[in-house]
N, C-alpha and C. Protein backbone atom coordinates (compact mmCIF):
# COMPACT_ATOMS: atom_id res chain seq x y z
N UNK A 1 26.04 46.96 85.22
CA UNK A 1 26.13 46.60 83.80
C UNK A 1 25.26 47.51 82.96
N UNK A 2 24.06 47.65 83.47
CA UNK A 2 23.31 48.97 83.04
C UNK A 2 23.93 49.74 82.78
N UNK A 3 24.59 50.69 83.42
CA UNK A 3 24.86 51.89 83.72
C UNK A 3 25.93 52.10 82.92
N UNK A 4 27.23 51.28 82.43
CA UNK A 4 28.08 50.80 81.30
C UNK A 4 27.54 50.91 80.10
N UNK A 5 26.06 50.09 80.27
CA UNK A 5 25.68 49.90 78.44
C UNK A 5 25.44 51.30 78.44
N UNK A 6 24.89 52.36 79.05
CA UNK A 6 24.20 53.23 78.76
C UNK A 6 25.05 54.15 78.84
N UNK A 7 26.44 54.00 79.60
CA UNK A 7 27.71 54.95 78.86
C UNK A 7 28.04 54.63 77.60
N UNK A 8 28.58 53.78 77.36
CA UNK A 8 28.55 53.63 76.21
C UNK A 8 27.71 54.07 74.64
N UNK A 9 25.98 53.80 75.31
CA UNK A 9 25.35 54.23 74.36
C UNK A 9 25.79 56.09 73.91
N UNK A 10 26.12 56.45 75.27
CA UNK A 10 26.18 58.04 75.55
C UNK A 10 27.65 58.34 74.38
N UNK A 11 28.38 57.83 74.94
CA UNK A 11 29.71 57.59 73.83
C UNK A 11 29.42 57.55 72.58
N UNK A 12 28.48 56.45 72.03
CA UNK A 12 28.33 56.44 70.81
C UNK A 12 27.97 57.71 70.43
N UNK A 13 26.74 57.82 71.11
CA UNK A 13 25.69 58.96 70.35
C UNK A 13 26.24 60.53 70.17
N UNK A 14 27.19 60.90 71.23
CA UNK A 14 27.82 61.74 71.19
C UNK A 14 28.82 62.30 70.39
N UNK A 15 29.18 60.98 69.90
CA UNK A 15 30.50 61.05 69.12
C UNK A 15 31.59 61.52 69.13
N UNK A 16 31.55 61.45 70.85
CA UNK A 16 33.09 62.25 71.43
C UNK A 16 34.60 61.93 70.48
N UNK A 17 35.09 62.78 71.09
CA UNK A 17 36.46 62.80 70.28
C UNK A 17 37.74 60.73 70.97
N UNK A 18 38.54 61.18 69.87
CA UNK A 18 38.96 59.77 70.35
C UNK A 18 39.82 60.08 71.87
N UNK A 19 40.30 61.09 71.95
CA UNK A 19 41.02 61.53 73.61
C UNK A 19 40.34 61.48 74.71
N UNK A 20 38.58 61.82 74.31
CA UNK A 20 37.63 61.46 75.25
C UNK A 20 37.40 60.45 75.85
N UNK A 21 37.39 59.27 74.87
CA UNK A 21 37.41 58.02 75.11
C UNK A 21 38.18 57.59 75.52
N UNK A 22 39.88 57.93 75.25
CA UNK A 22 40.74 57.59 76.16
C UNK A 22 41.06 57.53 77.24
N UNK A 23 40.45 59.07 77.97
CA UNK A 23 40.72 59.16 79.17
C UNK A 23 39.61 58.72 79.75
N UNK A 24 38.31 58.23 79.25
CA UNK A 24 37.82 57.73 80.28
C UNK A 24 37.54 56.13 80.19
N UNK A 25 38.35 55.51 79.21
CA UNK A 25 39.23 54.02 79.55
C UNK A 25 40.10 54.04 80.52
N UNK A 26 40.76 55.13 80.65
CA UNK A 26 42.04 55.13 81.51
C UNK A 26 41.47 55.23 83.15
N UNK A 27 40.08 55.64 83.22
CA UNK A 27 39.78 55.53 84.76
C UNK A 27 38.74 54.52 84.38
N UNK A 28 38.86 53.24 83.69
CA UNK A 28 37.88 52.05 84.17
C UNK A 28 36.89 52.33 83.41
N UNK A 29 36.55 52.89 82.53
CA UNK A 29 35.05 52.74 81.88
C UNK A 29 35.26 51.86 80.59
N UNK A 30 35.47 50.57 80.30
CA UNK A 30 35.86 50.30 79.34
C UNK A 30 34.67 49.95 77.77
N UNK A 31 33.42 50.67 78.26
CA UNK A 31 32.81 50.69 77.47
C UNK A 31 33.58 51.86 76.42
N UNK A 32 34.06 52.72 76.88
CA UNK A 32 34.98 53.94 76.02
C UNK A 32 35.82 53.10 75.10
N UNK A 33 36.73 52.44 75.59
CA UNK A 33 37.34 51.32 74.91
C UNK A 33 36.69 50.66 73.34
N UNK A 34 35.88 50.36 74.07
CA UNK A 34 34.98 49.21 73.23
C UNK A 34 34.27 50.64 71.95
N UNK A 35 34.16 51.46 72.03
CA UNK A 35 34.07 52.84 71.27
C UNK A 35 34.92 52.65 69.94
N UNK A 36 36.26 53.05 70.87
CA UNK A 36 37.20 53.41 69.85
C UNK A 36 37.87 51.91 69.14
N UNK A 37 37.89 50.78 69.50
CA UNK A 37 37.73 49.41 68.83
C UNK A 37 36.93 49.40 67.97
N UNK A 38 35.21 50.10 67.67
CA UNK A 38 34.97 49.86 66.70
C UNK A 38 35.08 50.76 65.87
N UNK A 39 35.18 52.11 65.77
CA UNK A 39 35.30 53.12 65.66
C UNK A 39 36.80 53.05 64.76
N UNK A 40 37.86 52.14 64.91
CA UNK A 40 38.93 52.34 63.86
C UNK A 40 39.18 50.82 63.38
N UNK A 41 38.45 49.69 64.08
CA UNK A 41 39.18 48.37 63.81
C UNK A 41 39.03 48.31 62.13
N UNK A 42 38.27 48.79 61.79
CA UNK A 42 37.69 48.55 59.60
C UNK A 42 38.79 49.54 59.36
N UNK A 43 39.69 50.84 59.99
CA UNK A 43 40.41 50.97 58.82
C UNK A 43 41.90 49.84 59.27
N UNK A 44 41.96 49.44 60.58
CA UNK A 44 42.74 48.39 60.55
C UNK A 44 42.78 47.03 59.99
N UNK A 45 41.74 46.79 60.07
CA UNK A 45 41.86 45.23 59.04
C UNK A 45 42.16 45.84 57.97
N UNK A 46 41.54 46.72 57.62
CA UNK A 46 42.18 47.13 55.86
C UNK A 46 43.69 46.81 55.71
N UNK A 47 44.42 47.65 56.66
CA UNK A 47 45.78 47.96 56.30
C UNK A 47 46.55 45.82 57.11
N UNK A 48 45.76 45.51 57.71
CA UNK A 48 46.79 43.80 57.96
C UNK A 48 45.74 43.31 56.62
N UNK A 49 44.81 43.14 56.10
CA UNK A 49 44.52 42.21 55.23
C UNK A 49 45.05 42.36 53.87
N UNK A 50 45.54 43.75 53.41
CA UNK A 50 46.43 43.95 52.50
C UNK A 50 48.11 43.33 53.10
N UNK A 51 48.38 43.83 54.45
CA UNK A 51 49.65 43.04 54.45
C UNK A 51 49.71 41.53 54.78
N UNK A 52 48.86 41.04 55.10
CA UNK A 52 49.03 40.00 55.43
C UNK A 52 48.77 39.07 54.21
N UNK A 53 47.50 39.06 53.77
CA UNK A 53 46.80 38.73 52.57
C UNK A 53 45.96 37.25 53.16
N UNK A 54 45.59 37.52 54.30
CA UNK A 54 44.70 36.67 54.67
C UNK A 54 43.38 36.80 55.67
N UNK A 55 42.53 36.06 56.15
CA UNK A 55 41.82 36.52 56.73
C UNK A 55 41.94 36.53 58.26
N UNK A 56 42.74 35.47 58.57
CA UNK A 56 43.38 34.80 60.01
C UNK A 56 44.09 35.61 60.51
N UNK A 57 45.47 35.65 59.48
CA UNK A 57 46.23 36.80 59.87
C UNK A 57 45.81 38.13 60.37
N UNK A 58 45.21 38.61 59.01
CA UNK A 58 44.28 40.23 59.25
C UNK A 58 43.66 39.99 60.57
N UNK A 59 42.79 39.28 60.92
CA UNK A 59 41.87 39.19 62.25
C UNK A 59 42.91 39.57 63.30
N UNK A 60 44.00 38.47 63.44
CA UNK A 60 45.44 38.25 64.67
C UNK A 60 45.46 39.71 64.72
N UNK A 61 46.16 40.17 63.56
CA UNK A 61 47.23 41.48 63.71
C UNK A 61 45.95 42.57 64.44
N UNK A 62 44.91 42.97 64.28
CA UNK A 62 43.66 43.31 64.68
C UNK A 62 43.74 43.35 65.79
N UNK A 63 43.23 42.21 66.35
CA UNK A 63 43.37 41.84 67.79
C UNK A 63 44.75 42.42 68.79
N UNK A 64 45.29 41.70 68.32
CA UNK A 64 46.90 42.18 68.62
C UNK A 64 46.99 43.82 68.85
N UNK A 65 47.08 44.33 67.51
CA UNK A 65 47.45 45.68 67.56
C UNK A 65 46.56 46.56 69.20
N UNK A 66 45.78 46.14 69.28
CA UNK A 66 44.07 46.92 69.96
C UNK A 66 44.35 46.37 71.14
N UNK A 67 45.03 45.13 71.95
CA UNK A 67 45.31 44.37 72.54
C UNK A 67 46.92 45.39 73.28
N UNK A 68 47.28 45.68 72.24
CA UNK A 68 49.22 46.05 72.90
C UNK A 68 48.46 47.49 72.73
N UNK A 69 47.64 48.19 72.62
CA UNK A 69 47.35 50.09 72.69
C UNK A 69 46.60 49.68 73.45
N UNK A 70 46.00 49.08 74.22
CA UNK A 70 44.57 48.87 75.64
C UNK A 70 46.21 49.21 76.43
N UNK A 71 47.23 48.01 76.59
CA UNK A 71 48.12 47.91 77.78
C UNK A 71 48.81 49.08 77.86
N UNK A 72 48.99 49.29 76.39
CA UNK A 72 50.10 50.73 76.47
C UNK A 72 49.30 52.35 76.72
N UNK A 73 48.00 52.40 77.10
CA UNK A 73 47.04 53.15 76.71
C UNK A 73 47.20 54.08 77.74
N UNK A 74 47.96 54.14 78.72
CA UNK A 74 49.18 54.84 79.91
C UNK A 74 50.02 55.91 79.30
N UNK A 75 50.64 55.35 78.24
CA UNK A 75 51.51 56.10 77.47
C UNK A 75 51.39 56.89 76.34
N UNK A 76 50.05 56.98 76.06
CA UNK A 76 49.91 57.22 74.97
C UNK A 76 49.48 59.08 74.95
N UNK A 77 50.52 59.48 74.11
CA UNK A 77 50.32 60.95 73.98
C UNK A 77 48.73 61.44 73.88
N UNK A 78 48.24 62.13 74.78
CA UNK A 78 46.79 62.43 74.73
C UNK A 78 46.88 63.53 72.99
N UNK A 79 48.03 64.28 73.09
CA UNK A 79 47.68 65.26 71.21
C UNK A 79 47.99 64.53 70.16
N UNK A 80 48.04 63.37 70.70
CA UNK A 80 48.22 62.46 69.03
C UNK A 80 46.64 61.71 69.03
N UNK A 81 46.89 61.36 67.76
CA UNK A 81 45.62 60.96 66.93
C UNK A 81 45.74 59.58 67.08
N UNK A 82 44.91 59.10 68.29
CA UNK A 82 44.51 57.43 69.12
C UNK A 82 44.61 56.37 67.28
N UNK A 83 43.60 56.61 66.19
CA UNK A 83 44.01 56.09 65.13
C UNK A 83 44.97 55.93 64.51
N UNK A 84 45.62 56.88 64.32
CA UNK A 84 46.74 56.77 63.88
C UNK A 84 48.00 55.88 64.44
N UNK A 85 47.91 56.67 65.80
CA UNK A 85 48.37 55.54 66.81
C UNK A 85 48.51 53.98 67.05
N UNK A 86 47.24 53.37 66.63
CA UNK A 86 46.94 52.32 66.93
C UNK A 86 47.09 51.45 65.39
N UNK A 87 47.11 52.31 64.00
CA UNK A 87 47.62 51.92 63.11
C UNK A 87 48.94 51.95 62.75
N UNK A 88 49.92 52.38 63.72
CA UNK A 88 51.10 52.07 63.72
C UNK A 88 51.86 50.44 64.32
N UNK A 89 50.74 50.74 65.27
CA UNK A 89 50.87 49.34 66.51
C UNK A 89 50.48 47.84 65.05
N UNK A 90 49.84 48.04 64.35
CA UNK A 90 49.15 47.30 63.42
C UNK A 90 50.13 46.97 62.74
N UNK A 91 50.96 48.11 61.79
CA UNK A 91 51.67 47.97 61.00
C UNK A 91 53.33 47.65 61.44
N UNK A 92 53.09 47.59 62.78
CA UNK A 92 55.02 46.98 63.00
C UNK A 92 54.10 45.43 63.49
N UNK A 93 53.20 45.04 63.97
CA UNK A 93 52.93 43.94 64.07
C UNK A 93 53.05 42.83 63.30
N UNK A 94 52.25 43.50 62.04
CA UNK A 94 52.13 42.75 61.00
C UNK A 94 53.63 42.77 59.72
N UNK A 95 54.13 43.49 60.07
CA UNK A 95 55.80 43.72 59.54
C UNK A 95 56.75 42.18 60.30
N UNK A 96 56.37 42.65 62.03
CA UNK A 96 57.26 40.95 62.40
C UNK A 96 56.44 39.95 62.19
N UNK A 97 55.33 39.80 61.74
CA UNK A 97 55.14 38.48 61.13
C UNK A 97 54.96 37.96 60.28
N UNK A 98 54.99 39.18 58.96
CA UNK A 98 55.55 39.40 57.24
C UNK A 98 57.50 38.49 57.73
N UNK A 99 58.03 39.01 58.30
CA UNK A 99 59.21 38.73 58.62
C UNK A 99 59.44 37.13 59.25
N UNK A 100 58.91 36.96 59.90
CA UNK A 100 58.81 35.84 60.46
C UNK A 100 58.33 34.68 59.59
N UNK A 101 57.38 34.45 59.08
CA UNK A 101 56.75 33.85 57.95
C UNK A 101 57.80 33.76 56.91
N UNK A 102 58.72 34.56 56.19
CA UNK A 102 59.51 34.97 55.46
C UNK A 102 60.62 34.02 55.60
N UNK A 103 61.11 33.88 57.05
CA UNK A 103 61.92 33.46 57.19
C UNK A 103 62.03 31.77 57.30
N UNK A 104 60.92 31.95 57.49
CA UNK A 104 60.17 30.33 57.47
C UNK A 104 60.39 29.44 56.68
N UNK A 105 59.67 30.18 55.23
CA UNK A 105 59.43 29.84 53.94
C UNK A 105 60.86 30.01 53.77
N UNK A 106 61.98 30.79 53.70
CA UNK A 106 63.38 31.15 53.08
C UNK A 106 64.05 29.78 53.70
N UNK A 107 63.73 28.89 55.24
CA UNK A 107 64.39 27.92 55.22
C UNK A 107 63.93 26.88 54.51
N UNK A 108 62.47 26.53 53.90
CA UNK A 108 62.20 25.35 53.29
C UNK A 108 62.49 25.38 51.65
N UNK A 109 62.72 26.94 51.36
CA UNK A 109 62.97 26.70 49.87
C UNK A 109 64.55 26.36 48.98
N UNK A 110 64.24 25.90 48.32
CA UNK A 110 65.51 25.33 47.68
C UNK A 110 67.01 26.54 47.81
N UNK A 111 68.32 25.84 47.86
CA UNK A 111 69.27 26.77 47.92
C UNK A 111 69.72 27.27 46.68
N UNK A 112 68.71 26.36 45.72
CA UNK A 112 69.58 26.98 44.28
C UNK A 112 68.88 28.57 44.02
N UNK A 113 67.70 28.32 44.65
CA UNK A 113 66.92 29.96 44.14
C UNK A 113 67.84 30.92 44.26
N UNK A 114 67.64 32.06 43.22
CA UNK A 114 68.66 33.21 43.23
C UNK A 114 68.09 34.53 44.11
N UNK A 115 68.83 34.86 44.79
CA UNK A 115 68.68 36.14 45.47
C UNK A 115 67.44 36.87 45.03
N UNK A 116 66.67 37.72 46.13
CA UNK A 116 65.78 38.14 45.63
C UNK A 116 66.05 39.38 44.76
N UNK A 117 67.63 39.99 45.11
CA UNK A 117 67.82 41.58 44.22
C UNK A 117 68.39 41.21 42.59
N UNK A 118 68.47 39.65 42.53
CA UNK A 118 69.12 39.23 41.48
C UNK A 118 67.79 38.81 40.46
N UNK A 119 66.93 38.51 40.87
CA UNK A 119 65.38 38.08 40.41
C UNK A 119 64.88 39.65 39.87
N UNK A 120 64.77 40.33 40.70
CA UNK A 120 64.33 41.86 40.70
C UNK A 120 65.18 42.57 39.29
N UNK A 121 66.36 42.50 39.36
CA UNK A 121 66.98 43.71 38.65
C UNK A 121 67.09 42.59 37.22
N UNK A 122 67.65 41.27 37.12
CA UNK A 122 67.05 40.80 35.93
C UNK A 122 65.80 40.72 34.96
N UNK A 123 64.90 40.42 35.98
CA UNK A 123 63.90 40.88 35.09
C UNK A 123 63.42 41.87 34.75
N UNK A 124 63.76 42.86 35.64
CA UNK A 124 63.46 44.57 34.83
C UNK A 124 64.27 44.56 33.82
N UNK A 125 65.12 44.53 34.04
CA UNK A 125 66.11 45.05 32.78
C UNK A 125 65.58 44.03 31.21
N UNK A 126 64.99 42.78 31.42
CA UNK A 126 64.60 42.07 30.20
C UNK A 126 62.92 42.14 30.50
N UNK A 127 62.56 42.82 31.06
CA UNK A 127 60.64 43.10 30.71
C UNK A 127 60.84 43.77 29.42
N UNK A 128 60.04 42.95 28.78
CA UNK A 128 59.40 43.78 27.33
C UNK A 128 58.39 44.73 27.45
N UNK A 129 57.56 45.58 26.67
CA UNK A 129 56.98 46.43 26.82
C UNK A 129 55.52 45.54 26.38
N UNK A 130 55.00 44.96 27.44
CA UNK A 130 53.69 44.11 26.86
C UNK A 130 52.76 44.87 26.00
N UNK A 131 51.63 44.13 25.58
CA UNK A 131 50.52 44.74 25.16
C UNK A 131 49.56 43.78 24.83
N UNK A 132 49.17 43.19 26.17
CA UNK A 132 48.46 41.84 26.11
C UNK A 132 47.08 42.54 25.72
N UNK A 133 46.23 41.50 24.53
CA UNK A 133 44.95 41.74 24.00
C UNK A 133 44.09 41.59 24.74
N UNK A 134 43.22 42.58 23.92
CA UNK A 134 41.71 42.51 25.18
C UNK A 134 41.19 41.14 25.93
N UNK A 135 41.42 39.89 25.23
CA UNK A 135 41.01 38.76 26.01
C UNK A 135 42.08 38.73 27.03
N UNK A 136 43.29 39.30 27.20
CA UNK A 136 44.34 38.87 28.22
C UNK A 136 43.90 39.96 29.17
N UNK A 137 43.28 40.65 29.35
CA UNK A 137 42.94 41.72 30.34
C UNK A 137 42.49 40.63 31.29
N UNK A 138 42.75 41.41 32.48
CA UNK A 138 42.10 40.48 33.58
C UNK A 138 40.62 41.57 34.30
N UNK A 139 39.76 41.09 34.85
CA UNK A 139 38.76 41.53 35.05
C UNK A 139 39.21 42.27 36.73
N UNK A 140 37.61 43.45 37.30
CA UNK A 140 38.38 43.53 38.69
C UNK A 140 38.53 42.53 39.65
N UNK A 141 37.63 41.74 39.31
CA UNK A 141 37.98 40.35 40.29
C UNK A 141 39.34 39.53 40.52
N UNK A 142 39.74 39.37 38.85
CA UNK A 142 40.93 38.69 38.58
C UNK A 142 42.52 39.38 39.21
N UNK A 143 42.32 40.84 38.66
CA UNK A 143 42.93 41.68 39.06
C UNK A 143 43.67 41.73 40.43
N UNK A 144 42.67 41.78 40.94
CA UNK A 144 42.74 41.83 42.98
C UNK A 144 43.07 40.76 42.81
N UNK A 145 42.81 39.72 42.49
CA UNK A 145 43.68 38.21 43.47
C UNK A 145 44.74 38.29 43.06
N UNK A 146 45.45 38.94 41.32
CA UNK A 146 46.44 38.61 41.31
C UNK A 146 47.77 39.95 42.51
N UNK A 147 46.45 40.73 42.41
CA UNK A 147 47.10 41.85 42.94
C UNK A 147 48.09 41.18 44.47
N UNK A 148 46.71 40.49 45.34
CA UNK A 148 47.12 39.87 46.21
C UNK A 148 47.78 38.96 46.07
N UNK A 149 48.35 38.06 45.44
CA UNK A 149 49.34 37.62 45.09
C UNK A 149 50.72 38.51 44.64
N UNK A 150 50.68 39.28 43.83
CA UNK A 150 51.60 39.89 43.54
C UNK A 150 52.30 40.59 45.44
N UNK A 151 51.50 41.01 46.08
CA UNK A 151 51.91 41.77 47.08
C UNK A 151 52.92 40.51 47.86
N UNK A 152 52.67 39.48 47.99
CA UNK A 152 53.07 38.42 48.57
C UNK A 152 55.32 38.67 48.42
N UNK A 153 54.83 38.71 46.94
CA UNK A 153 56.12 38.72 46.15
C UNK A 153 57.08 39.83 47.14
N UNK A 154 56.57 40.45 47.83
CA UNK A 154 57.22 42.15 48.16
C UNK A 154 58.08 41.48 49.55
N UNK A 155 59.19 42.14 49.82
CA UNK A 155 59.27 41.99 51.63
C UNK A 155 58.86 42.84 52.44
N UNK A 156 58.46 42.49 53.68
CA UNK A 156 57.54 43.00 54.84
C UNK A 156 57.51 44.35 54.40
N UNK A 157 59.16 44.99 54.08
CA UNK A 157 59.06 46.50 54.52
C UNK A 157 58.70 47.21 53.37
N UNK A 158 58.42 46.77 52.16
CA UNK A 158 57.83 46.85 50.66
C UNK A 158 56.57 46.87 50.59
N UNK A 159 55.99 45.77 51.07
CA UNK A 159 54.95 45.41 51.50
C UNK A 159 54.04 46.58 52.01
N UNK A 160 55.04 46.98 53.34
CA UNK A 160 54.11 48.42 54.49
C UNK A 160 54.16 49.50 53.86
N UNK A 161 55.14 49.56 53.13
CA UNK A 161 55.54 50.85 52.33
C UNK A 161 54.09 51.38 51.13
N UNK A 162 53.87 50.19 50.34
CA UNK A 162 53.36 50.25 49.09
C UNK A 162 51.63 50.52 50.18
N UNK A 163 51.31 49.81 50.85
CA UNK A 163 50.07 49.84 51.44
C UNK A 163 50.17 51.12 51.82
N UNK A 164 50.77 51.14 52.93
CA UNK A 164 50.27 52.52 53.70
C UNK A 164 50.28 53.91 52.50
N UNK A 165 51.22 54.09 51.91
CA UNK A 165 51.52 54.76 50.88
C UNK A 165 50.26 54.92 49.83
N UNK A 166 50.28 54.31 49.35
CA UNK A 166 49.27 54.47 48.07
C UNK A 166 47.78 53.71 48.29
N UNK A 167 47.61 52.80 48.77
CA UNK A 167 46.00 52.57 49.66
C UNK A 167 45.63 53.52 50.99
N UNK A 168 46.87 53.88 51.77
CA UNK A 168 46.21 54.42 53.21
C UNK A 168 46.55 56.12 52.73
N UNK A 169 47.06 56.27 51.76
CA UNK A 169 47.57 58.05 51.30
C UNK A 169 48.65 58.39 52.94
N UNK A 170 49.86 57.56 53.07
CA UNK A 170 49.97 58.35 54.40
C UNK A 170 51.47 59.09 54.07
N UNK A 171 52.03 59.48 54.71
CA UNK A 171 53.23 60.61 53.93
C UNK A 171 54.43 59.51 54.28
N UNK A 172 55.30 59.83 53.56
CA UNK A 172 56.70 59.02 53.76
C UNK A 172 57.35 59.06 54.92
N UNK A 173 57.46 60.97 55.80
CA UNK A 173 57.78 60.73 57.30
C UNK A 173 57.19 59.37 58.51
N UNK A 174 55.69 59.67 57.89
CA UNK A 174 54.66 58.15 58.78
C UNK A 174 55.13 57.06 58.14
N UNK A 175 55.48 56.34 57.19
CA UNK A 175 56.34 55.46 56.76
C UNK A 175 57.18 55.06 57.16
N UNK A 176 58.08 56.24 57.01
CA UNK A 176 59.30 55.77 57.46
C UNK A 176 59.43 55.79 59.27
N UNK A 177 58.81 56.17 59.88
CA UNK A 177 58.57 56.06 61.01
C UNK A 177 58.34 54.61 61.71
N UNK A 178 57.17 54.50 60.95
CA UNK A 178 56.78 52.71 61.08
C UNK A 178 58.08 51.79 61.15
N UNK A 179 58.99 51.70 59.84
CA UNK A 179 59.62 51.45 59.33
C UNK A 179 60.91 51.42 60.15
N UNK A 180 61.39 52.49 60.57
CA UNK A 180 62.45 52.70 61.23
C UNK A 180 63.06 52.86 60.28
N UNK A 181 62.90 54.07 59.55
CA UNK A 181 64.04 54.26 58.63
C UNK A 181 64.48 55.69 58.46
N UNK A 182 65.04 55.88 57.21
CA UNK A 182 65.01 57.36 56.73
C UNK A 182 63.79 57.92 55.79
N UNK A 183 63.83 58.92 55.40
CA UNK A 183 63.07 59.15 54.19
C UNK A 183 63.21 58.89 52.95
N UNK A 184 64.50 59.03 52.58
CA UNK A 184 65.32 58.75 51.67
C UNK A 184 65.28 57.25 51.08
N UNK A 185 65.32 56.43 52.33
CA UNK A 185 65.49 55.05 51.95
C UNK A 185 63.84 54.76 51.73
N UNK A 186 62.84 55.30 52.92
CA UNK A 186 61.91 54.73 52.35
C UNK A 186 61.13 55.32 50.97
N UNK A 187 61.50 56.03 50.73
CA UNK A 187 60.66 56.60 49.15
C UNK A 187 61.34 55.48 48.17
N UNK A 188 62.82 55.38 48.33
CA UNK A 188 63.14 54.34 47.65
C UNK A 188 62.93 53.10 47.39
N UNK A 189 62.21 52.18 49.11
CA UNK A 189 61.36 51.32 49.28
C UNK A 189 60.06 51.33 48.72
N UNK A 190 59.22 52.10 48.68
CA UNK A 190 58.42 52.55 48.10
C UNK A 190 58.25 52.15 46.21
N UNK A 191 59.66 52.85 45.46
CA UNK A 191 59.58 52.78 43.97
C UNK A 191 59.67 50.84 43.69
N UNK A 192 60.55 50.68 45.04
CA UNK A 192 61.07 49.56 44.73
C UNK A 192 59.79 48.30 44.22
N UNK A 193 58.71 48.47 45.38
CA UNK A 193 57.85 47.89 45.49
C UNK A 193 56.77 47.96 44.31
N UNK A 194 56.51 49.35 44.18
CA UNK A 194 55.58 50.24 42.81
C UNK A 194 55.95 49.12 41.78
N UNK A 195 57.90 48.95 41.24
CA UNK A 195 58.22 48.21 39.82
C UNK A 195 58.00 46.80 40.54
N UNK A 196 58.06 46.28 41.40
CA UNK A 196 57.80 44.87 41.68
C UNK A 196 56.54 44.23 40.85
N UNK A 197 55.64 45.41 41.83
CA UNK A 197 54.29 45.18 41.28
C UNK A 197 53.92 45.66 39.87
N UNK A 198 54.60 46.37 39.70
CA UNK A 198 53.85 46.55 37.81
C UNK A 198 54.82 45.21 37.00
N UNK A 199 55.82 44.69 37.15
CA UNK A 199 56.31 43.63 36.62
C UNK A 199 55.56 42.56 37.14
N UNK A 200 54.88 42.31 37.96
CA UNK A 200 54.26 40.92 38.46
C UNK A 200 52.63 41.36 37.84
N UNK A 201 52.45 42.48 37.28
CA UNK A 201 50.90 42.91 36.99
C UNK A 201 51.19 42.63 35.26
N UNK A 202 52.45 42.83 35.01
CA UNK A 202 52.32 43.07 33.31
C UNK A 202 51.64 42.12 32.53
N UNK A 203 51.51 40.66 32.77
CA UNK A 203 51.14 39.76 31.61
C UNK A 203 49.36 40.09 32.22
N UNK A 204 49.14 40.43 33.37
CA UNK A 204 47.43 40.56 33.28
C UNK A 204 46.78 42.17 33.03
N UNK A 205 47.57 43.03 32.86
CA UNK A 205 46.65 44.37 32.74
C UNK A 205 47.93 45.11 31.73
N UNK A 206 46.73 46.31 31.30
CA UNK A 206 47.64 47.02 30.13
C UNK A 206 48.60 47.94 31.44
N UNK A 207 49.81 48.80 31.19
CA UNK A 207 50.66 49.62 31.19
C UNK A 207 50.09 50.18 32.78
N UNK A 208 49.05 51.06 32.02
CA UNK A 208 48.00 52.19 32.57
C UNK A 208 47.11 51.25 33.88
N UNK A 209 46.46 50.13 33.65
CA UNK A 209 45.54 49.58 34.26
C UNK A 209 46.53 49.16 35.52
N UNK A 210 47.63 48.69 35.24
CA UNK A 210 48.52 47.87 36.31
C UNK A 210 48.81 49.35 37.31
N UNK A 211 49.27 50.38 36.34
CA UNK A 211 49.85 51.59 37.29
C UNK A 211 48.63 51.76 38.25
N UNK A 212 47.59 52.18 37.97
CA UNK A 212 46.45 52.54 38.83
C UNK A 212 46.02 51.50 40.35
N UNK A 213 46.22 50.07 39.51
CA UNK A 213 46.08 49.18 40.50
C UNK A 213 47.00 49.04 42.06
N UNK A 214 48.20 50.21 41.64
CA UNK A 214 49.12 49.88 42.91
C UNK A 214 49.05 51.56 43.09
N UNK A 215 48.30 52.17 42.71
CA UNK A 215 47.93 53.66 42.92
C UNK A 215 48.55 55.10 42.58
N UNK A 216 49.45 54.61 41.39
CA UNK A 216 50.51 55.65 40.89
C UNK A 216 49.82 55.90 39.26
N UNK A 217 48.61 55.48 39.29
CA UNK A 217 48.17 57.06 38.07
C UNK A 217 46.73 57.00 38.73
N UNK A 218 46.40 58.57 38.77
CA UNK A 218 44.72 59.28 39.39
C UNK A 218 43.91 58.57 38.80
């Protein structure tokens, strides 16, 4: 057990690369492991506590993700980037249980509700051009919850899109990858999500303040 802590310490201090650590998880040292767990789990909760919008969830998908790359950790291309990697594992996780949840809630809610593309394209087309007064501004506190709320509004693949995209800066190929899609469709997923959220931001922030908040002005 010694001799573990004090690999490990060696790991830390060294600051080997993440392939280092891999391969020497892969012959039993799982203090290496325990490295690269802490070493990326903070930018993973980032990306499930934005999709999820909780703290339970975020923790699960966490666990989970780090949990299915330990088993799969056999397969895993030594020239790819172990983070990146393991934030993919994160983001289809937390996608089937954006989905799942979804489907949940879609059986207990009423049948009169209208389609979600019928909700969407009506109210764009009748958003007014707000210009709520300085007391209607919402503060950054206020902001973020409604933000997190607003994200709720999105589906799973809106949801991964808008996060990874404009909080994680990641390119639309890695998107759409996640995703299983095209490029095409997901940039389009992408805008889709952007007007979701500036229509669910309009009655609390000006124009400008809402754009920034979902990361489409510098």
């Amino acid at each position: 057990m010694v001799r573990m802590r004090a690999s490990g310490e060696q790991l830390e201090s060294a600051e080997v690369s993440d392939a280092v650590a891999v391969e020497r998880t892969l012959v039993g040292e799982r203090e290496a492991y325990r490295v690269l767990v802490e070493r990326h789990s903070q930018h993973v909760y980032r990306l499930a506590y934005r999709m999820t919008g909780n703290r339970e969830d975020a923790e699960e998908v966490v666990q989970e993700a780090f949990l299915r790359a330990y088993q799969k950790l056999a397969q895993f291309a030594g020239n790819a980037n172990f983070g990146t990697w393991v934030y993919r594992i994160a983001a289809n996780y937390a996608i089937d249980r954006l989905r799942q949840r979804k489907s949940e809630e879609s059986r207990r809610e009423r049948p009169t509700r209208l389609v979600e593309g019928q909700v969407e394209t009506d109210a764009l087309a009748e958003m007014k051009d707000l210009a709520p007064s300085p007391e209607r501004l919402a503060d950054s506190a206020q902001l973020a919850e409604k933000m997190k709320e607003a994200l709720k509004t999105l589906t799973p693949a809106e949801r991964t899109a808008i996060v990874m995209r404009h909080w994680d800066g990641c390119g639309i190929e890695e998107i759409a990858d996640v995703l299983k899609s095209s490029s095409t469709a997901t940039k389009n997923t992408v805008f889709r999500a952007v007007q979701k959220l500036r229509l669910a931001l309009a009655p609390f922030a000006e124009p400008r303040g809402a754009a920034r908040a979902v990361g489409t002005e510098p």
